[in-house]
PDB file of N, CA and C in Angstrom:
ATOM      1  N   UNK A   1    -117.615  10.510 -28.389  1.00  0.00           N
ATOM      2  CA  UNK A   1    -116.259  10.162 -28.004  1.00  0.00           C
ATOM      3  C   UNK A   1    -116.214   8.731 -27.467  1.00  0.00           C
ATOM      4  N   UNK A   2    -117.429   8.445 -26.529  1.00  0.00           N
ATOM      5  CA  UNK A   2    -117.271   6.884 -25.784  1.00  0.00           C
ATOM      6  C   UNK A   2    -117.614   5.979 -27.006  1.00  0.00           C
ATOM      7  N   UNK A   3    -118.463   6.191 -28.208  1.00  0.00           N
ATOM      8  CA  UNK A   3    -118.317   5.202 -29.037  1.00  0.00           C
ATOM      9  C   UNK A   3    -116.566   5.270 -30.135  1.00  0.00           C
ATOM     10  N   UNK A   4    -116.226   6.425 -30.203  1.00  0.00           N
ATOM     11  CA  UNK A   4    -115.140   5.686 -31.192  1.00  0.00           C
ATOM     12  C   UNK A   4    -114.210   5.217 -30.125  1.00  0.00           C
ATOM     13  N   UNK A   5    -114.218   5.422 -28.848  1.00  0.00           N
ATOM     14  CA  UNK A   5    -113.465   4.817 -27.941  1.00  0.00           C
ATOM     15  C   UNK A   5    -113.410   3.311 -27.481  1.00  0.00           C
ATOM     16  N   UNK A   6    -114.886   2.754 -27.821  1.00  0.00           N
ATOM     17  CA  UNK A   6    -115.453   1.677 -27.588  1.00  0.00           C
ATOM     18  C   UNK A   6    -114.942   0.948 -29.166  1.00  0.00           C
ATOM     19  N   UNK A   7    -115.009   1.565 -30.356  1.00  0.00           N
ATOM     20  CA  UNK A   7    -114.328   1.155 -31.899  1.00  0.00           C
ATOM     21  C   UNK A   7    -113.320   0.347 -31.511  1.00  0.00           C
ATOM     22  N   UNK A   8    -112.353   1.301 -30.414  1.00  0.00           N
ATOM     23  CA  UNK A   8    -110.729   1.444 -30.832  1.00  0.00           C
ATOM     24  C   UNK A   8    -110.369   0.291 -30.400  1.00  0.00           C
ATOM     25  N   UNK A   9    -111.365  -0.093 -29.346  1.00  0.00           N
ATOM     26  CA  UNK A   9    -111.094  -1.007 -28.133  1.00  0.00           C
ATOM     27  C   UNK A   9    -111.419  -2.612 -28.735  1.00  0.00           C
ATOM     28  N   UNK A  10    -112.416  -2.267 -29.378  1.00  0.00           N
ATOM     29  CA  UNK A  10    -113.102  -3.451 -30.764  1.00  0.00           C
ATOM     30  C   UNK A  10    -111.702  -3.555 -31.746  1.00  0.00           C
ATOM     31  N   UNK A  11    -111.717  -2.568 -32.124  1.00  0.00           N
ATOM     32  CA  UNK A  11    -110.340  -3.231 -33.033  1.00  0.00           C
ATOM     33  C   UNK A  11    -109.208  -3.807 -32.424  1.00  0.00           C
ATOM     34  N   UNK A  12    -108.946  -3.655 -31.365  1.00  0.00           N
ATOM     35  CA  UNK A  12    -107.434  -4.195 -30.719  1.00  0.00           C
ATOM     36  C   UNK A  12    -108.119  -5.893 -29.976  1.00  0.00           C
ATOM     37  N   UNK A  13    -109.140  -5.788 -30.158  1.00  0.00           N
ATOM     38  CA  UNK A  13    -109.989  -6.866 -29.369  1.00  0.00           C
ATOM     39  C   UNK A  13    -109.469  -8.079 -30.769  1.00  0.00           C
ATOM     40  N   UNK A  14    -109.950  -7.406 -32.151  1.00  0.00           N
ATOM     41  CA  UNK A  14    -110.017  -8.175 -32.983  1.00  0.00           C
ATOM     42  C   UNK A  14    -108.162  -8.495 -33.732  1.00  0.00           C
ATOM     43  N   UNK A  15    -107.604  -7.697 -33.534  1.00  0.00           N
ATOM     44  CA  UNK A  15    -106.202  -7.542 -33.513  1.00  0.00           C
ATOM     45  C   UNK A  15    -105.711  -9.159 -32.533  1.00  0.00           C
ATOM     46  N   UNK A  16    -105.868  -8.838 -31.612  1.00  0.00           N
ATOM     47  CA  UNK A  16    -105.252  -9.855 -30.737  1.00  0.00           C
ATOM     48  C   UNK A  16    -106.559 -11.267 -31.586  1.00  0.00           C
ATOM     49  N   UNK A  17    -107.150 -11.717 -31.560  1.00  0.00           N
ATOM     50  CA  UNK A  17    -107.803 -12.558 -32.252  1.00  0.00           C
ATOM     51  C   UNK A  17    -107.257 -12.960 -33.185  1.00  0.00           C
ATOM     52  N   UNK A  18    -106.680 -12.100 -33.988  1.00  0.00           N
ATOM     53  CA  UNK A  18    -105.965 -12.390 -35.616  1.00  0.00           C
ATOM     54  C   UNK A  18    -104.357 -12.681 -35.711  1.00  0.00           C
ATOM     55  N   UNK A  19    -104.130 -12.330 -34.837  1.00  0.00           N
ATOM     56  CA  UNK A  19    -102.365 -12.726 -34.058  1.00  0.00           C
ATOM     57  C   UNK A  19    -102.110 -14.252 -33.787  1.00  0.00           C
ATOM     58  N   UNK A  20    -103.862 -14.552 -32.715  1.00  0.00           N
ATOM     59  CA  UNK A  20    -103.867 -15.902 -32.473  1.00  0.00           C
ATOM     60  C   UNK A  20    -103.911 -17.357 -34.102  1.00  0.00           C
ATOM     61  N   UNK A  21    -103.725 -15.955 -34.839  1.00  0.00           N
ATOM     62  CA  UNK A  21    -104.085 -17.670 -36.042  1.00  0.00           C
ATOM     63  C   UNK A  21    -102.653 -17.518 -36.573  1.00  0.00           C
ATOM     64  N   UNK A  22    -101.815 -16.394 -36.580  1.00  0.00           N
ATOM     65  CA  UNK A  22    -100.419 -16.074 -37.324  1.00  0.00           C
ATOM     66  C   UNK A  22     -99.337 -17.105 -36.282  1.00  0.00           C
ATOM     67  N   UNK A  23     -98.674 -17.767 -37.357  1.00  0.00           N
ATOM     68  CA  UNK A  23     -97.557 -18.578 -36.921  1.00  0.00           C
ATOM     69  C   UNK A  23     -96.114 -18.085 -37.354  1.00  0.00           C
ATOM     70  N   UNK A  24     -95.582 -18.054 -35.835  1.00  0.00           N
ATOM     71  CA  UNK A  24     -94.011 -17.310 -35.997  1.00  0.00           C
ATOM     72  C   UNK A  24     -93.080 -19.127 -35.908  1.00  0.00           C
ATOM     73  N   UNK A  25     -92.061 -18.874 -36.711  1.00  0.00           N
ATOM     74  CA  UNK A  25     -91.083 -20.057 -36.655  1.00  0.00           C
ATOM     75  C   UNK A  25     -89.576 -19.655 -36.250  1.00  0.00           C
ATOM     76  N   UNK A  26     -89.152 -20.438 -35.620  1.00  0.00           N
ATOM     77  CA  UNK A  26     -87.661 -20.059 -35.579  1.00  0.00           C
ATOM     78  C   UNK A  26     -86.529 -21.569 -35.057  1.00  0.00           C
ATOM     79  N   UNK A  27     -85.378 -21.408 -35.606  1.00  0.00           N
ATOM     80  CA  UNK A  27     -85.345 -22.424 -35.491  1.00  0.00           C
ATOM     81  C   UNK A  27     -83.805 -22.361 -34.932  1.00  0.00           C
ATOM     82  N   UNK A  28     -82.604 -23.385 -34.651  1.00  0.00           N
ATOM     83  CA  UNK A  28     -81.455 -23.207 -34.438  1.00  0.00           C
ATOM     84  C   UNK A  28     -80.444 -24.099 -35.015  1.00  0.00           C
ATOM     85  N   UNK A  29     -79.108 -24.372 -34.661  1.00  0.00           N
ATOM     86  CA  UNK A  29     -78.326 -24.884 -35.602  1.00  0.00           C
ATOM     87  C   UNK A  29     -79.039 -25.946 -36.855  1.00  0.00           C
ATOM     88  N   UNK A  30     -79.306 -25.533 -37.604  1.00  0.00           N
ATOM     89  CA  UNK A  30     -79.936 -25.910 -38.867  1.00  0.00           C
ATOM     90  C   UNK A  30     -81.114 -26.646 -38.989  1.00  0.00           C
ATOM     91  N   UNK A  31     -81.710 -26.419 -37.751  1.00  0.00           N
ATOM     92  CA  UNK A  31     -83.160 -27.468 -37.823  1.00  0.00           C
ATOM     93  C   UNK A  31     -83.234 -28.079 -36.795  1.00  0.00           C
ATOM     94  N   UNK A  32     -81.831 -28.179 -36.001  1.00  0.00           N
ATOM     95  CA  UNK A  32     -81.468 -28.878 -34.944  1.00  0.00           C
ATOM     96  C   UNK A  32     -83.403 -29.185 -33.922  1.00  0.00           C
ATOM     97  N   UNK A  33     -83.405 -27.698 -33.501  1.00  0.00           N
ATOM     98  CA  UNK A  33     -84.639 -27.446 -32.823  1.00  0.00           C
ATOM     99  C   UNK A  33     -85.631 -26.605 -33.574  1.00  0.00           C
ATOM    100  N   UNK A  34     -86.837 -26.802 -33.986  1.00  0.00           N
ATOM    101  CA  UNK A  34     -87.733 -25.601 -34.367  1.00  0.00           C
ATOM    102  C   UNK A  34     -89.077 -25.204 -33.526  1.00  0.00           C
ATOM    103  N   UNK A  35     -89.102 -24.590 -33.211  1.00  0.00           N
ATOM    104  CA  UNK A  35     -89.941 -23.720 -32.428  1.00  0.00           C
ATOM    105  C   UNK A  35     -91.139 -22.814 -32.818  1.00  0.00           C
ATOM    106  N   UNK A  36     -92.564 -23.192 -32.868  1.00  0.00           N
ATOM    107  CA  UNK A  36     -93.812 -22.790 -33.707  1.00  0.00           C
ATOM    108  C   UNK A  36     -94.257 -21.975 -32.434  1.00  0.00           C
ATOM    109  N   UNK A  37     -94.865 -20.556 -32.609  1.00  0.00           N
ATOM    110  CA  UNK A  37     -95.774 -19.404 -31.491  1.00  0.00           C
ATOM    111  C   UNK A  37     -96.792 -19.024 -32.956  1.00  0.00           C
ATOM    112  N   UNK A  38     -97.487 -18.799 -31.823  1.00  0.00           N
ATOM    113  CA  UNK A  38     -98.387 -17.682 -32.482  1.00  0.00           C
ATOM    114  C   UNK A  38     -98.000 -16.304 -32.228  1.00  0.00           C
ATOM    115  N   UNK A  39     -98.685 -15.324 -33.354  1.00  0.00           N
ATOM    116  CA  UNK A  39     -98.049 -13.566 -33.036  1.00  0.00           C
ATOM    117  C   UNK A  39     -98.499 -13.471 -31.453  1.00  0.00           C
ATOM    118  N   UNK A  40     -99.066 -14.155 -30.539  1.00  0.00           N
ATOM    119  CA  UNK A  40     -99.411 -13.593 -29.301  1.00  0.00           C
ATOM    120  C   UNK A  40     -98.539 -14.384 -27.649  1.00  0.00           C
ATOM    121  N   UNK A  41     -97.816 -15.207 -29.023  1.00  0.00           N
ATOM    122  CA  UNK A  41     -96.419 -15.253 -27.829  1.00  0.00           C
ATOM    123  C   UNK A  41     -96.641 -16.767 -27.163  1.00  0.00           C
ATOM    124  N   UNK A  42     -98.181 -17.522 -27.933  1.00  0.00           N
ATOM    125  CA  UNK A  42     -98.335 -19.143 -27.222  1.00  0.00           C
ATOM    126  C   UNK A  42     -97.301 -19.991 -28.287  1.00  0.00           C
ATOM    127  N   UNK A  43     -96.788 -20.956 -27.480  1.00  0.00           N
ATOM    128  CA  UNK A  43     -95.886 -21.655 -27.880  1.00  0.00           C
ATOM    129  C   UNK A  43     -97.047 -22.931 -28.512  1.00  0.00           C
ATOM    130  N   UNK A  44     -96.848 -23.375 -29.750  1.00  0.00           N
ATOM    131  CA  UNK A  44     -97.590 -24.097 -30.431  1.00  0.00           C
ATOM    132  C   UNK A  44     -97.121 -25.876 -31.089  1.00  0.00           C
ATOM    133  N   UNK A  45     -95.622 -25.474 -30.939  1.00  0.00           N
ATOM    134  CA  UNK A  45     -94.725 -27.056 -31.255  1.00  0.00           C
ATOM    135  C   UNK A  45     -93.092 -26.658 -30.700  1.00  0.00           C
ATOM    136  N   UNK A  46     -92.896 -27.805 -30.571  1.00  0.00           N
ATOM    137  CA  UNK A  46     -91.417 -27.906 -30.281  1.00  0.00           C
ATOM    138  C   UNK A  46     -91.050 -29.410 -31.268  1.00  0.00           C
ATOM    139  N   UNK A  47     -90.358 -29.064 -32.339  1.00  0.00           N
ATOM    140  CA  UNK A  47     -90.047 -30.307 -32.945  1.00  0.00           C
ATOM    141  C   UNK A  47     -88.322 -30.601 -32.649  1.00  0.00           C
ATOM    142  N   UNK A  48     -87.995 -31.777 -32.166  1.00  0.00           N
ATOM    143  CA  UNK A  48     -86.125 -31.621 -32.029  1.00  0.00           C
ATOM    144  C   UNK A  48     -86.186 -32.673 -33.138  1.00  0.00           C
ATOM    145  N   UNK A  49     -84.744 -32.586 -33.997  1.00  0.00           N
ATOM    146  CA  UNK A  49     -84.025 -33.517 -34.871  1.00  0.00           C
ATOM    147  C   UNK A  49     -84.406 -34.845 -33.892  1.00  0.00           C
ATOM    148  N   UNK A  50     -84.080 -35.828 -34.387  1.00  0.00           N
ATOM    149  CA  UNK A  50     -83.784 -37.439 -33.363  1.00  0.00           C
ATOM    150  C   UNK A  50     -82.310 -37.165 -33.810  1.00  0.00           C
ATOM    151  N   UNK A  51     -81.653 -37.100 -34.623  1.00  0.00           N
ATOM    152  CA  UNK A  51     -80.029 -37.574 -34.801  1.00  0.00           C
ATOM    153  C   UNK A  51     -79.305 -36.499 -33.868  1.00  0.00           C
ATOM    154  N   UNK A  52     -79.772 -34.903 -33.871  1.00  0.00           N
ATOM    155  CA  UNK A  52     -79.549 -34.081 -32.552  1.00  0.00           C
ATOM    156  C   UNK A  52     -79.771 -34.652 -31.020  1.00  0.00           C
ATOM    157  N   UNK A  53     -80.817 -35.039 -30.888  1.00  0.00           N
ATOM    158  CA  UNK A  53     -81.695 -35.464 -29.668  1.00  0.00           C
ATOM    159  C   UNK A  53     -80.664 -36.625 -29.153  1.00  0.00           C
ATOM    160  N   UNK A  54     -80.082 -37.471 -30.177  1.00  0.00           N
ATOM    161  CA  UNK A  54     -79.401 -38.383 -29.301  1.00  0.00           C
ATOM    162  C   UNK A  54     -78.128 -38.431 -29.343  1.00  0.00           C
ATOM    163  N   UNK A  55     -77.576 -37.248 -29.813  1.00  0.00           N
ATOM    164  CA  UNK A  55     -75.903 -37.030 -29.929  1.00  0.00           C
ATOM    165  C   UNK A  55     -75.821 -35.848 -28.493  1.00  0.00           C
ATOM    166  N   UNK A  56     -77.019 -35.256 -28.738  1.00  0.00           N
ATOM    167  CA  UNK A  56     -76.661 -33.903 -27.674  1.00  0.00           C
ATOM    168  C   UNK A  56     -77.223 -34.203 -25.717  1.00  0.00           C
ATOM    169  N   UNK A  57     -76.333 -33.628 -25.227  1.00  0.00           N
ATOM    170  CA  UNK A  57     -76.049 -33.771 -23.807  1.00  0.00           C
ATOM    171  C   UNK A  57     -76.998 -32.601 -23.531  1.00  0.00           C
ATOM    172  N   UNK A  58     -77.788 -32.953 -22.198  1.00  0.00           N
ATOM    173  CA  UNK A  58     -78.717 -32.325 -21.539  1.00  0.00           C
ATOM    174  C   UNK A  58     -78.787 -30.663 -21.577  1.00  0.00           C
ATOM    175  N   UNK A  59     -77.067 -30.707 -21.480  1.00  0.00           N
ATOM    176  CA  UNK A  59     -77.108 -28.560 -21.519  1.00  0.00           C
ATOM    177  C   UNK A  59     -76.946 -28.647 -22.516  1.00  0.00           C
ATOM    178  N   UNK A  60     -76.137 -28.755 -23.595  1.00  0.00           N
ATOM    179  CA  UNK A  60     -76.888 -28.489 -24.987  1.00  0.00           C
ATOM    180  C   UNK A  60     -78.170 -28.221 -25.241  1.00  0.00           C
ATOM    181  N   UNK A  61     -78.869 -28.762 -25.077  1.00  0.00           N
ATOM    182  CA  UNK A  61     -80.797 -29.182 -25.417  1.00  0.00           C
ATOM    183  C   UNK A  61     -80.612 -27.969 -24.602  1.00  0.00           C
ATOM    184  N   UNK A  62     -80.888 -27.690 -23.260  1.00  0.00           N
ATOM    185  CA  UNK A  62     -81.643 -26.589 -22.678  1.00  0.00           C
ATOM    186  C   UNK A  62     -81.159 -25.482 -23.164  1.00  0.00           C
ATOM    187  N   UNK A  63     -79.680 -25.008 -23.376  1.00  0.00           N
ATOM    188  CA  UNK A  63     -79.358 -24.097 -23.854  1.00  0.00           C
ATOM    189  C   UNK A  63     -80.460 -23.709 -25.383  1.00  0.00           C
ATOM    190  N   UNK A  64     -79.862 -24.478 -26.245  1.00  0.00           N
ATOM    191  CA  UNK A  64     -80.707 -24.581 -27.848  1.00  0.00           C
ATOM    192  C   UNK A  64     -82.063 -24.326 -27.361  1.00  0.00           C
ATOM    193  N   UNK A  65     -82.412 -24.844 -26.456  1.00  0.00           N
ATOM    194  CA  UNK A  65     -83.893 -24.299 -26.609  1.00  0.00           C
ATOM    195  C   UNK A  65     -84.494 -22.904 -26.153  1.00  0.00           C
ATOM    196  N   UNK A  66     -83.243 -22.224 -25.279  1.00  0.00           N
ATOM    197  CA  UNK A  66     -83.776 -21.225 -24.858  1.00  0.00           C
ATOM    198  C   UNK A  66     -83.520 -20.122 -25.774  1.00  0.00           C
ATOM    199  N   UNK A  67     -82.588 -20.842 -26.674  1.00  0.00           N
ATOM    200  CA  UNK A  67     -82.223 -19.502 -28.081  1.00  0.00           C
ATOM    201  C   UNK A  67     -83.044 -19.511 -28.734  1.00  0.00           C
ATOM    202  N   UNK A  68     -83.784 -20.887 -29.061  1.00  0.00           N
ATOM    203  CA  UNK A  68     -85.003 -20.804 -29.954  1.00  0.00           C
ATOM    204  C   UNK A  68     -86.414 -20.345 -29.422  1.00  0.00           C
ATOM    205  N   UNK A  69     -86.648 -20.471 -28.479  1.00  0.00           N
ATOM    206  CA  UNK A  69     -87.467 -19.967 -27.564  1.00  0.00           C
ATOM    207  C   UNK A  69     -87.704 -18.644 -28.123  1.00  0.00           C
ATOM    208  N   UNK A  70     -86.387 -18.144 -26.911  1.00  0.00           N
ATOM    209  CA  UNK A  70     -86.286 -16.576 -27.282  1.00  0.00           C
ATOM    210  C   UNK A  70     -86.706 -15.944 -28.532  1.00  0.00           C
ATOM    211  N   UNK A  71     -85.913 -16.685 -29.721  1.00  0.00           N
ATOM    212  CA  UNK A  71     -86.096 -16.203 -31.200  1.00  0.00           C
ATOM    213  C   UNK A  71     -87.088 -16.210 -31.745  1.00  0.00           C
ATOM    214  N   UNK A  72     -88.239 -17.330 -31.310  1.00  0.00           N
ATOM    215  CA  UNK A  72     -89.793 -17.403 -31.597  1.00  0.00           C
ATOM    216  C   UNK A  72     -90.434 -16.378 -31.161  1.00  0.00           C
ATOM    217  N   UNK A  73     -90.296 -15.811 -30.130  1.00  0.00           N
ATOM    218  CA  UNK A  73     -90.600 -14.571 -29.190  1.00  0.00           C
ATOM    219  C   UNK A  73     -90.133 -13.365 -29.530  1.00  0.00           C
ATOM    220  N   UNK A  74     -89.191 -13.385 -30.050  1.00  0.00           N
ATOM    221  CA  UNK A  74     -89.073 -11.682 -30.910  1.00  0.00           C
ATOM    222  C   UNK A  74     -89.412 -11.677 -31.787  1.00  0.00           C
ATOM    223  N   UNK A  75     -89.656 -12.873 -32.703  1.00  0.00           N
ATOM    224  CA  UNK A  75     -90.250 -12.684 -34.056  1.00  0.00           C
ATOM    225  C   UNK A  75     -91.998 -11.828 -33.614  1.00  0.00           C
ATOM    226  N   UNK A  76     -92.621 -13.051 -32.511  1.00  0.00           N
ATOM    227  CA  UNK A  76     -93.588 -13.017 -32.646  1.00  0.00           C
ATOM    228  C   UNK A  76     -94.091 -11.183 -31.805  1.00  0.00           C
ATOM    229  N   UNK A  77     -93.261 -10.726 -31.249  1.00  0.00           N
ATOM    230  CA  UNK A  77     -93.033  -9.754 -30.686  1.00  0.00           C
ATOM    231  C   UNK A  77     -92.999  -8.317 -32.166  1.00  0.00           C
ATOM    232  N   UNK A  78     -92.371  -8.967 -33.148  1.00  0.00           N
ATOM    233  CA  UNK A  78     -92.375  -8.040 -34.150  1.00  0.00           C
ATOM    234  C   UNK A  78     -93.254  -8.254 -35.266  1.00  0.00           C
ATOM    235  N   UNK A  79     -93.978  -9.339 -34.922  1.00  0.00           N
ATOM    236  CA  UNK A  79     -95.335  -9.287 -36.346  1.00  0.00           C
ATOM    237  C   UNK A  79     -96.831  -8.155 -35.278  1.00  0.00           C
ATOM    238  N   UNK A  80     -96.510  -8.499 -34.031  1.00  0.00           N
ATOM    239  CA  UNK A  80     -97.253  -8.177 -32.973  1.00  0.00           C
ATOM    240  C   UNK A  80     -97.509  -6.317 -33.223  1.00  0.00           C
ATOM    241  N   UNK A  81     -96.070  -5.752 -32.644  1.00  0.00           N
ATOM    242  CA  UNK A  81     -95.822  -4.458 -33.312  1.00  0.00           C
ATOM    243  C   UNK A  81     -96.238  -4.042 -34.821  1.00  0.00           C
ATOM    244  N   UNK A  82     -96.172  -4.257 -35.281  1.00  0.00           N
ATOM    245  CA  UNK A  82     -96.190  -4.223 -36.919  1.00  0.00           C
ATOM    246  C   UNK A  82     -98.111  -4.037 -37.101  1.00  0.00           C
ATOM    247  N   UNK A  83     -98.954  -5.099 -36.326  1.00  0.00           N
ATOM    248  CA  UNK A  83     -99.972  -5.070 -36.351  1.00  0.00           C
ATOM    249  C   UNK A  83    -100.570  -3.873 -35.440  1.00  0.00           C
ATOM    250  N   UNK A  84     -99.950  -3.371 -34.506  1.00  0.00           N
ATOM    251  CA  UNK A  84    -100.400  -2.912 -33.701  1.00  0.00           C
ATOM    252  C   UNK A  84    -100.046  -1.351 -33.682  1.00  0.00           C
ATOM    253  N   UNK A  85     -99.107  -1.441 -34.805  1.00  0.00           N
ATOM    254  CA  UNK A  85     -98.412   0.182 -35.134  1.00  0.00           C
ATOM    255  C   UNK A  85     -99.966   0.830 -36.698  1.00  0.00           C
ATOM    256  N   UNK A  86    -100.272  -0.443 -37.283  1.00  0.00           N
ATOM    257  CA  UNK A  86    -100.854  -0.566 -38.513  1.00  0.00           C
ATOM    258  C   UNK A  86    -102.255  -0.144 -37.819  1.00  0.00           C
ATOM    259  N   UNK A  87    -102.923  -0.623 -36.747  1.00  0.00           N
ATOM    260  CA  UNK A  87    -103.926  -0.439 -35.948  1.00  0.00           C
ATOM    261  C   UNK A  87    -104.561   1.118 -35.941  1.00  0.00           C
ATOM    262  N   UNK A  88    -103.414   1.186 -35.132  1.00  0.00           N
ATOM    263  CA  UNK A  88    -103.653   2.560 -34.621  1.00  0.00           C
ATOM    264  C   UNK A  88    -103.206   3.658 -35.554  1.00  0.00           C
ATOM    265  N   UNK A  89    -102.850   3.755 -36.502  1.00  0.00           N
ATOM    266  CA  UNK A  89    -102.645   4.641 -37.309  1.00  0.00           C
ATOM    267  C   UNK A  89    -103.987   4.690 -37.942  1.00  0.00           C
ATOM    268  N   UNK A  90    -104.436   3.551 -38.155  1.00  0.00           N
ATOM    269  CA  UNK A  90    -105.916   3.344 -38.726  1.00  0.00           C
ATOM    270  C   UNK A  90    -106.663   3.865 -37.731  1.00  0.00           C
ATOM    271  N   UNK A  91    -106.732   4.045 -35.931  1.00  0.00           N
ATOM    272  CA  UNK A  91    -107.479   4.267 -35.242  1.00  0.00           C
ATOM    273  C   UNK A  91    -107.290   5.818 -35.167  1.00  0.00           C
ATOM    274  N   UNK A  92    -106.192   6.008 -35.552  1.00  0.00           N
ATOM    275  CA  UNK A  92    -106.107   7.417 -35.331  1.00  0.00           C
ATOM    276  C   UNK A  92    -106.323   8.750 -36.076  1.00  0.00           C
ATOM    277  N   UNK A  93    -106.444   8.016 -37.177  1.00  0.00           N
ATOM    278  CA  UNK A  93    -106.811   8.932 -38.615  1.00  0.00           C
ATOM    279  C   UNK A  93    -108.546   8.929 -38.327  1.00  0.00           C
ATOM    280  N   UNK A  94    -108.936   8.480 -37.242  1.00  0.00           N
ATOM    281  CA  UNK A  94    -110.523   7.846 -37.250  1.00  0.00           C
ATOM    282  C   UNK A  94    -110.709   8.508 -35.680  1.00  0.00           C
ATOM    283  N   UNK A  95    -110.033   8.931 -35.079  1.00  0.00           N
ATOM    284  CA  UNK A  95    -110.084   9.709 -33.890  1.00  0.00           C
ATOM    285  C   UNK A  95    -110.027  11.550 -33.680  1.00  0.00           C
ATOM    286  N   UNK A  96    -109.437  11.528 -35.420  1.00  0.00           N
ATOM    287  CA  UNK A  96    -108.729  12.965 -36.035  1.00  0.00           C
ATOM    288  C   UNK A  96    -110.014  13.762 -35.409  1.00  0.00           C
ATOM    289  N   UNK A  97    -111.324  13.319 -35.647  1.00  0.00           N
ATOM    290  CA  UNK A  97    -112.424  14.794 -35.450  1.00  0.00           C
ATOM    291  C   UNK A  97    -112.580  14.512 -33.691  1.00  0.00           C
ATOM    292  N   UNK A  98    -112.453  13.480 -33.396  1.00  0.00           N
ATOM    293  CA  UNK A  98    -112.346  13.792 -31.768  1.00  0.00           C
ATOM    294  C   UNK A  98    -111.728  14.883 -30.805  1.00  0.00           C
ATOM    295  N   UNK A  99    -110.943  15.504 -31.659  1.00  0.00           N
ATOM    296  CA  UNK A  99    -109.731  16.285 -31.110  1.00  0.00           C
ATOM    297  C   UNK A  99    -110.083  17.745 -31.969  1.00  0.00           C
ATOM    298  N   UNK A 100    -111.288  17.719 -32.680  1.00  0.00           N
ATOM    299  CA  UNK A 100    -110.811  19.008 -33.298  1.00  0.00           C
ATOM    300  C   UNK A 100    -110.063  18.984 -34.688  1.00  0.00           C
ATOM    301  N   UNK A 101    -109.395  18.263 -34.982  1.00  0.00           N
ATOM    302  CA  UNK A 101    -108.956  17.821 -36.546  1.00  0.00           C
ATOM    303  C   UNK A 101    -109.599  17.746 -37.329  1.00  0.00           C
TER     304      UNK A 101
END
């Protein structure tokens, strides 16, 4: 039991490892701001337009960025899930005789 437990723990080890190379994008009024994470939620670029950057007033910018922010963050929130739903279905079909299955 403590080794497929020690597996399960190896695979989510290597899970989060493989998240760190996946790039989530998101972006806002048309490019205005784009916003690069990895699936594990590190923020990796912030690129702004220049023709945005120097038309737009200070709350503009902070606002825009916190939508894009945000939006980088649920993406990366749902490649995250997706990997982690895929995981354990794999861990669990592999846990089946642990239980008697």
């Amino acid at each position: 039991m403590f080794d497929k437990l020690m597996a399960a723990q190896q695979k989510a080890d290597e899970i989060k490892k493989r998240l760190d190379t996946v790039s989530v994008f998101a972006e806002v009024e048309g490019g205005a701001i784009r916003i690069t994470a990895t699936a594990n939620k590190a923020i990796t670029a912030i690129e702004i337009n220049d023709d945005f950057f120097k038309q737009a007033d200070k709350e503009e910018l902070e606002e825009l960025l916190l939508t894009a922010i945000n939006k980088v963050m649920l993406q990366a929130d749902e490649v995250s899930a997706t990997e982690m739903q895929a995981a354990t279905k794999d861990m669990l079909g592999g846990l089946g005789g642990m239980f008697g299955n």
